[in-house]
Protein backbone atom coordinates (compact mmCIF):
# COMPACT_ATOMS: atom_id res chain seq x y z
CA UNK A 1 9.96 1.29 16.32
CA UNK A 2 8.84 0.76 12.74
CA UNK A 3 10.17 2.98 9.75
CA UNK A 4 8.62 5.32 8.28
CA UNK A 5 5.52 4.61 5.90
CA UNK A 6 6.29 5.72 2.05
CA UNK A 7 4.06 7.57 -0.16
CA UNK A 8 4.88 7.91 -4.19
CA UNK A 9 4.34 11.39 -5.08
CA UNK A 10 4.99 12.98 -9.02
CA UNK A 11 7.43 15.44 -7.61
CA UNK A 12 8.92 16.27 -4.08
CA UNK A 13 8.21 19.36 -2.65
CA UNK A 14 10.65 21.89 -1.09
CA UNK A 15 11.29 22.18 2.52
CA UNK A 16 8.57 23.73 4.45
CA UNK A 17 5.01 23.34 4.61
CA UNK A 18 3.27 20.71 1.79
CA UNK A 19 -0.02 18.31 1.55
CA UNK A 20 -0.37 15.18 0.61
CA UNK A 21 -3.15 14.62 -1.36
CA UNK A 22 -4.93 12.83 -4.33
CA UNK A 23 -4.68 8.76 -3.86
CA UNK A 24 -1.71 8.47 -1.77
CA UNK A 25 -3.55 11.39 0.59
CA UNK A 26 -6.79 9.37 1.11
CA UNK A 27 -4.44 6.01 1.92
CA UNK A 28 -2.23 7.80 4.47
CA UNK A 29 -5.20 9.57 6.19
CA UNK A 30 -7.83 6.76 6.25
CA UNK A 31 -5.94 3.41 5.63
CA UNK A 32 -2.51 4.42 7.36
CA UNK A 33 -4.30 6.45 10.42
CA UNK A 34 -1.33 9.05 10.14
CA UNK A 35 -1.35 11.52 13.14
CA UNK A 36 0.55 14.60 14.06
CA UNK A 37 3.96 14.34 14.93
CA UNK A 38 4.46 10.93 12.53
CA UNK A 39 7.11 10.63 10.14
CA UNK A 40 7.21 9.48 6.63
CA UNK A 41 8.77 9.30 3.58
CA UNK A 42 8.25 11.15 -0.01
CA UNK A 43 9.25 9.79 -3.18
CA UNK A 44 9.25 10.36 -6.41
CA UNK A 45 9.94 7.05 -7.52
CA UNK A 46 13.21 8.08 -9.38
CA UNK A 47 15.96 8.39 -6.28
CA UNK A 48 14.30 11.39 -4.78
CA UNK A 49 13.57 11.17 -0.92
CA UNK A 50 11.92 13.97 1.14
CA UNK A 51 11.74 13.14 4.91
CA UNK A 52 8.81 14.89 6.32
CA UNK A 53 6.87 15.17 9.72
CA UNK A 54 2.38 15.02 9.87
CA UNK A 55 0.80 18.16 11.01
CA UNK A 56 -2.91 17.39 10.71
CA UNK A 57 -4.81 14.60 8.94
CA UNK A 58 -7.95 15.50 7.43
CA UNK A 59 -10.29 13.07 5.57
CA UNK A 60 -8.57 13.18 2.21
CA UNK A 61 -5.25 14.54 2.86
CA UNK A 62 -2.17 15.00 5.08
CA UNK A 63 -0.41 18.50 5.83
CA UNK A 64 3.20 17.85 6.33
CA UNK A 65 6.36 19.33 7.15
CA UNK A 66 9.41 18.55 5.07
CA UNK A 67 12.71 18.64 6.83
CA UNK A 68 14.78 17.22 4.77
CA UNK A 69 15.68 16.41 1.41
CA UNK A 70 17.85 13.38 -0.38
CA UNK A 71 19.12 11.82 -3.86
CA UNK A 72 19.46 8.10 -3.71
CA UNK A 73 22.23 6.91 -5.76
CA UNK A 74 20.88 4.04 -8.06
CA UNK A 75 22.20 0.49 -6.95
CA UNK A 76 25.20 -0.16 -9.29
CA UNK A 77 25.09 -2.53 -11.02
CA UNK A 78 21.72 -2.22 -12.16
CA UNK A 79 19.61 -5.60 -13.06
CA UNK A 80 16.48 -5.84 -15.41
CA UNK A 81 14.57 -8.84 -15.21
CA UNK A 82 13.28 -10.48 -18.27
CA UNK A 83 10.57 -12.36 -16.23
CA UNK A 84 8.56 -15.20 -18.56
CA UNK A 85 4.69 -14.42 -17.98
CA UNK A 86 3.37 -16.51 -15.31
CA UNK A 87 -0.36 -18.02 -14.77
CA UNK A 88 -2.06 -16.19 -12.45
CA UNK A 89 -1.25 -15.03 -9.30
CA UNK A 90 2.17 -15.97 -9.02
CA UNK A 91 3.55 -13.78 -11.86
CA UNK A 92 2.25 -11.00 -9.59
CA UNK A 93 4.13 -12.73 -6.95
CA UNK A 94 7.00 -13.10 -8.85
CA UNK A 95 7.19 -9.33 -9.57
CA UNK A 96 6.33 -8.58 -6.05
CA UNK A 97 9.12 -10.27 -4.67
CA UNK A 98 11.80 -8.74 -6.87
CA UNK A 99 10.93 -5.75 -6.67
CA UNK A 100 11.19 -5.79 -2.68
CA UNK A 101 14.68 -7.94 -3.37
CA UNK A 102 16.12 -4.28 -5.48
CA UNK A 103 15.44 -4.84 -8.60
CA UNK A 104 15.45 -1.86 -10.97
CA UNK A 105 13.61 -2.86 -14.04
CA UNK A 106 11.11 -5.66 -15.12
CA UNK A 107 10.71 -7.10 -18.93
CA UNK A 108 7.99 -9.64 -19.48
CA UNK A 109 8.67 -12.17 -21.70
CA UNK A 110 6.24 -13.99 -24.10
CA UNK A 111 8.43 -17.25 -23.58
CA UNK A 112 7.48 -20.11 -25.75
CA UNK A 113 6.22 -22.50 -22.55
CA UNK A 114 3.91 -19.76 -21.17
CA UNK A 115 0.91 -20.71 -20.24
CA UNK A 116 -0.49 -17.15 -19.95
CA UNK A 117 -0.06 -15.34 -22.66
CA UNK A 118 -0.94 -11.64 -22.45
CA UNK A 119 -2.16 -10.82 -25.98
CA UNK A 120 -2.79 -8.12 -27.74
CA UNK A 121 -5.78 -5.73 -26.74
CA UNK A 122 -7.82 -5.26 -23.27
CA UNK A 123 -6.89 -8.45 -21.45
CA UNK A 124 -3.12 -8.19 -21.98
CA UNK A 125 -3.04 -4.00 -21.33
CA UNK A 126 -5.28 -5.24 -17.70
CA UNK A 127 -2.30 -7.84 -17.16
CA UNK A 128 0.18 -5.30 -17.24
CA UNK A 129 -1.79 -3.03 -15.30
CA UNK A 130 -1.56 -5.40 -12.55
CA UNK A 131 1.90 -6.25 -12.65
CA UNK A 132 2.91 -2.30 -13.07
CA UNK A 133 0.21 -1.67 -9.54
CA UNK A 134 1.73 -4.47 -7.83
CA UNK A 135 5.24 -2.95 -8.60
CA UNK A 136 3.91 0.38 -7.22
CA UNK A 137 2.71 -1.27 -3.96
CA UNK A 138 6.05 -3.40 -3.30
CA UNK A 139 8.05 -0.46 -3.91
CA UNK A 140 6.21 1.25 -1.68
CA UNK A 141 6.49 -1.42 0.61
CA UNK A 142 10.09 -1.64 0.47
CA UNK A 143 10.66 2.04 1.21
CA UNK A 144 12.21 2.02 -1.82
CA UNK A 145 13.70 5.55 -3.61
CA UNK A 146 13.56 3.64 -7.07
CA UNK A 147 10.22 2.75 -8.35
CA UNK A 148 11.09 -0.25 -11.06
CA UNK A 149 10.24 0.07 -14.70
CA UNK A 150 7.91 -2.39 -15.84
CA UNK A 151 8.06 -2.49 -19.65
CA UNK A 152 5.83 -3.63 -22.34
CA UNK A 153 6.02 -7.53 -22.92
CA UNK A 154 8.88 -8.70 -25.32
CA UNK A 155 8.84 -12.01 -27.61
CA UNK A 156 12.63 -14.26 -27.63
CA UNK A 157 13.77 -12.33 -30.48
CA UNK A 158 13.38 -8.85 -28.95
CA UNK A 159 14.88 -10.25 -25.95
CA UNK A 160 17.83 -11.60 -27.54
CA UNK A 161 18.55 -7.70 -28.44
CA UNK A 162 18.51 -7.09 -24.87
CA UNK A 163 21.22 -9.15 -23.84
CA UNK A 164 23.35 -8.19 -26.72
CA UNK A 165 23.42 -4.65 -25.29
CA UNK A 166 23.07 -5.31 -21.56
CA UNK A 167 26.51 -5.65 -19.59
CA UNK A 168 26.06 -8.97 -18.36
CA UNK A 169 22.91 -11.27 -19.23
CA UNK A 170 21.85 -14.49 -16.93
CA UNK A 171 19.59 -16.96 -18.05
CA UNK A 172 18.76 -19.03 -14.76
CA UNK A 173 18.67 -22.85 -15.54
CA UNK A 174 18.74 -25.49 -13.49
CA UNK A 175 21.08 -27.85 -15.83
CA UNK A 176 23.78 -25.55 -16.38
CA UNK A 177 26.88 -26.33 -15.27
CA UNK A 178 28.41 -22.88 -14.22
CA UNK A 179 27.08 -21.11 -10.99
CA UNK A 180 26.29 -17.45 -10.78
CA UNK A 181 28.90 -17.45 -8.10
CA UNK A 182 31.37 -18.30 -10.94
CA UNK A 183 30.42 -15.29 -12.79
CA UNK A 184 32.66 -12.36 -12.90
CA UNK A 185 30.03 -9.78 -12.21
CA UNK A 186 30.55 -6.23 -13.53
CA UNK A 187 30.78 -2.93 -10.83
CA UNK A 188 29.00 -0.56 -13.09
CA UNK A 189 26.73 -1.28 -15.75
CA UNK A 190 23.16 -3.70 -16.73
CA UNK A 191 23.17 -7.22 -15.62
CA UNK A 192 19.93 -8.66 -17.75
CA UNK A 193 18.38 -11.56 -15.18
CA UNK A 194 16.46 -13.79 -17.40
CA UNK A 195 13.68 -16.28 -15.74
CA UNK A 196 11.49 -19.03 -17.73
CA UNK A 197 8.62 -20.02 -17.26
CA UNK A 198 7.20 -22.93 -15.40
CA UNK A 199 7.86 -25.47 -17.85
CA UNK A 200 11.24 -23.85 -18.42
CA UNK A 201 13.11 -22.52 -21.10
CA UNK A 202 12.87 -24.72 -24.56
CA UNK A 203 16.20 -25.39 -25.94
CA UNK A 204 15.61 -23.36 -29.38
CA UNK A 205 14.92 -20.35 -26.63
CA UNK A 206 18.39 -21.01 -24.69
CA UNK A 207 20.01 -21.21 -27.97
CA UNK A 208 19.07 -18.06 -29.12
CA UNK A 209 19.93 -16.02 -25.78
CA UNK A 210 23.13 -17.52 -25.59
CA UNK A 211 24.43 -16.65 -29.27
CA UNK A 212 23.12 -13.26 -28.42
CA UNK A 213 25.55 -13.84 -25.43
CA UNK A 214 23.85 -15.00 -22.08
CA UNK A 215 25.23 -17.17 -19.82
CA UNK A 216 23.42 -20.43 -18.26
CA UNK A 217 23.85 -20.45 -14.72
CA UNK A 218 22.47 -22.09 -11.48
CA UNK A 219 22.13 -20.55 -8.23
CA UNK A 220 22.36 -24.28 -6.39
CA UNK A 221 20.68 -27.46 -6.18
CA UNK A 222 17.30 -26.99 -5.59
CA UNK A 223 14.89 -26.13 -8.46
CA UNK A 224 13.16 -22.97 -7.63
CA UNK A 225 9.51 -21.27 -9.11
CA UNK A 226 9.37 -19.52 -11.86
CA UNK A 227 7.84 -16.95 -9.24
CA UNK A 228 10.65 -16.80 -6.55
CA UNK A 229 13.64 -17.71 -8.55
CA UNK A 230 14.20 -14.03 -9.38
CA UNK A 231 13.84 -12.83 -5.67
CA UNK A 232 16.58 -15.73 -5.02
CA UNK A 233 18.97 -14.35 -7.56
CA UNK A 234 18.43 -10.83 -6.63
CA UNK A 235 19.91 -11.70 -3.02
CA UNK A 236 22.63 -13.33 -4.20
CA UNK A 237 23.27 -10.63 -6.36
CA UNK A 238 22.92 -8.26 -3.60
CA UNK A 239 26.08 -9.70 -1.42
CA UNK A 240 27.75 -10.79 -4.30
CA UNK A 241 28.17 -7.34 -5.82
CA UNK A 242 28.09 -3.50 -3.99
CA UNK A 243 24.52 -3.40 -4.70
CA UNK A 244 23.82 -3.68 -0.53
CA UNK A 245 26.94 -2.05 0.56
């Protein structure tokens, strides 16, 4: 039996009688098929959860039930990823991924070794656009509660302000000598995840992040993508914390 299919909606509705509509309304009624008696999921995309039964299907919407209710309690700790802009289709892969592994926000870096670079005007706000839809999609996917955040792109310096504030910051790196699973990781709190790019992170870059207070670490001995490397970390993170308990 497969679970439930998940729509994103702007706000649950109450108990009773409601319609999906709009985007998600055409999707469920011509792409998913849905038919009476179905279930599915409403969320909001911030921890809200409405469990909900299909009454009729027309061309463009979905009248549903709602029978229950929920608040999702937001995975503790929390990690951002500071993701370094990757060529193509695998920085939509990368973001894909992590967001299916729990992640709960996504910062994209302008790392020196990018090759893409995502500036300024049209091309860069249409780059976004397709990491933020691609988010959407895999959180969808994932029948997640918690939609990620996927935040305007930040240069090394910016960055290095974000790990001076988050909990715990992480910069993945294949020559560093301590592993994450030497890492005291908090309970409560932000863990900043920080992943180069393909050609890696320069040493000026490292520098910076670690007198800002990162931490190199390795997750073992192979050398993983810039575009899975996250997803990796994420499941480590997962048993290694009470993030999946």
């Amino acid at each position: 039996m497969s679970t439930a299919p998940l729509f994103l909606v702007d706000a649950l509705p109450a108990a009773g009688p409601a319609r999906l509509d709009g985007p998600e309304g055409r999707h469920a009624a011509t792409v998913k098929r849905l038919r009476p008696g179905e279930a599915v999921l409403l969320s909001d995309g911030r921890g809200g959860l409405a469990h909900a039964v299909v009454d009729a299907a027309g061309r463009d919407a979905v009248d549903l039930t709602v029978t229950r209710r929920a608040d999702a309690e937001p995975p503790a700790p929390r990690v951002l990823l500071a993701q370094a802009l990757v060529k193509g289709d695998r920085g939509e892969l990368a973001v894909e991924l992590a967001t299916e592994a729990g992640v709960d926000g996504i910062l994209p870096w302008r790392a020196a070794r990018c090759v893409a670079r995502w500036e300024e005007g049209p091309r860069g706000a249409k780059a976004l656009a397709r990491w933020r839809t691609t988010v959407r999609e895999a959180t969808k996917q994932a029948r997640r509660p918690w939609m990620p955040e996927v935040e305007e792109p930040v240069t090394t310096t910016a960055l290095a302000g974000r790990v001076a504030a988050a909990d715990l910051a992480i910069v993945l790196h294949e020559a560093a000598a301590e592993r994450l699973t030497d890492v005291a990781l908090p309970e409560r709190g932000d863990v900043l995840l920080v992943v180069g790019p393909e050609g890696g992170v320069t040493d000026a870059e490292l520098e910076s992040l670690v007198a800002a207070g990162a931490r190199p670490v390795r997750l073992g001995p192979e050398v993983l993508r810039a575009s899975t490397a996250a997803a990796v970390a994420l499941g480590a993170l997962g048993v290694l914390t009470r993030r999946w308990g």
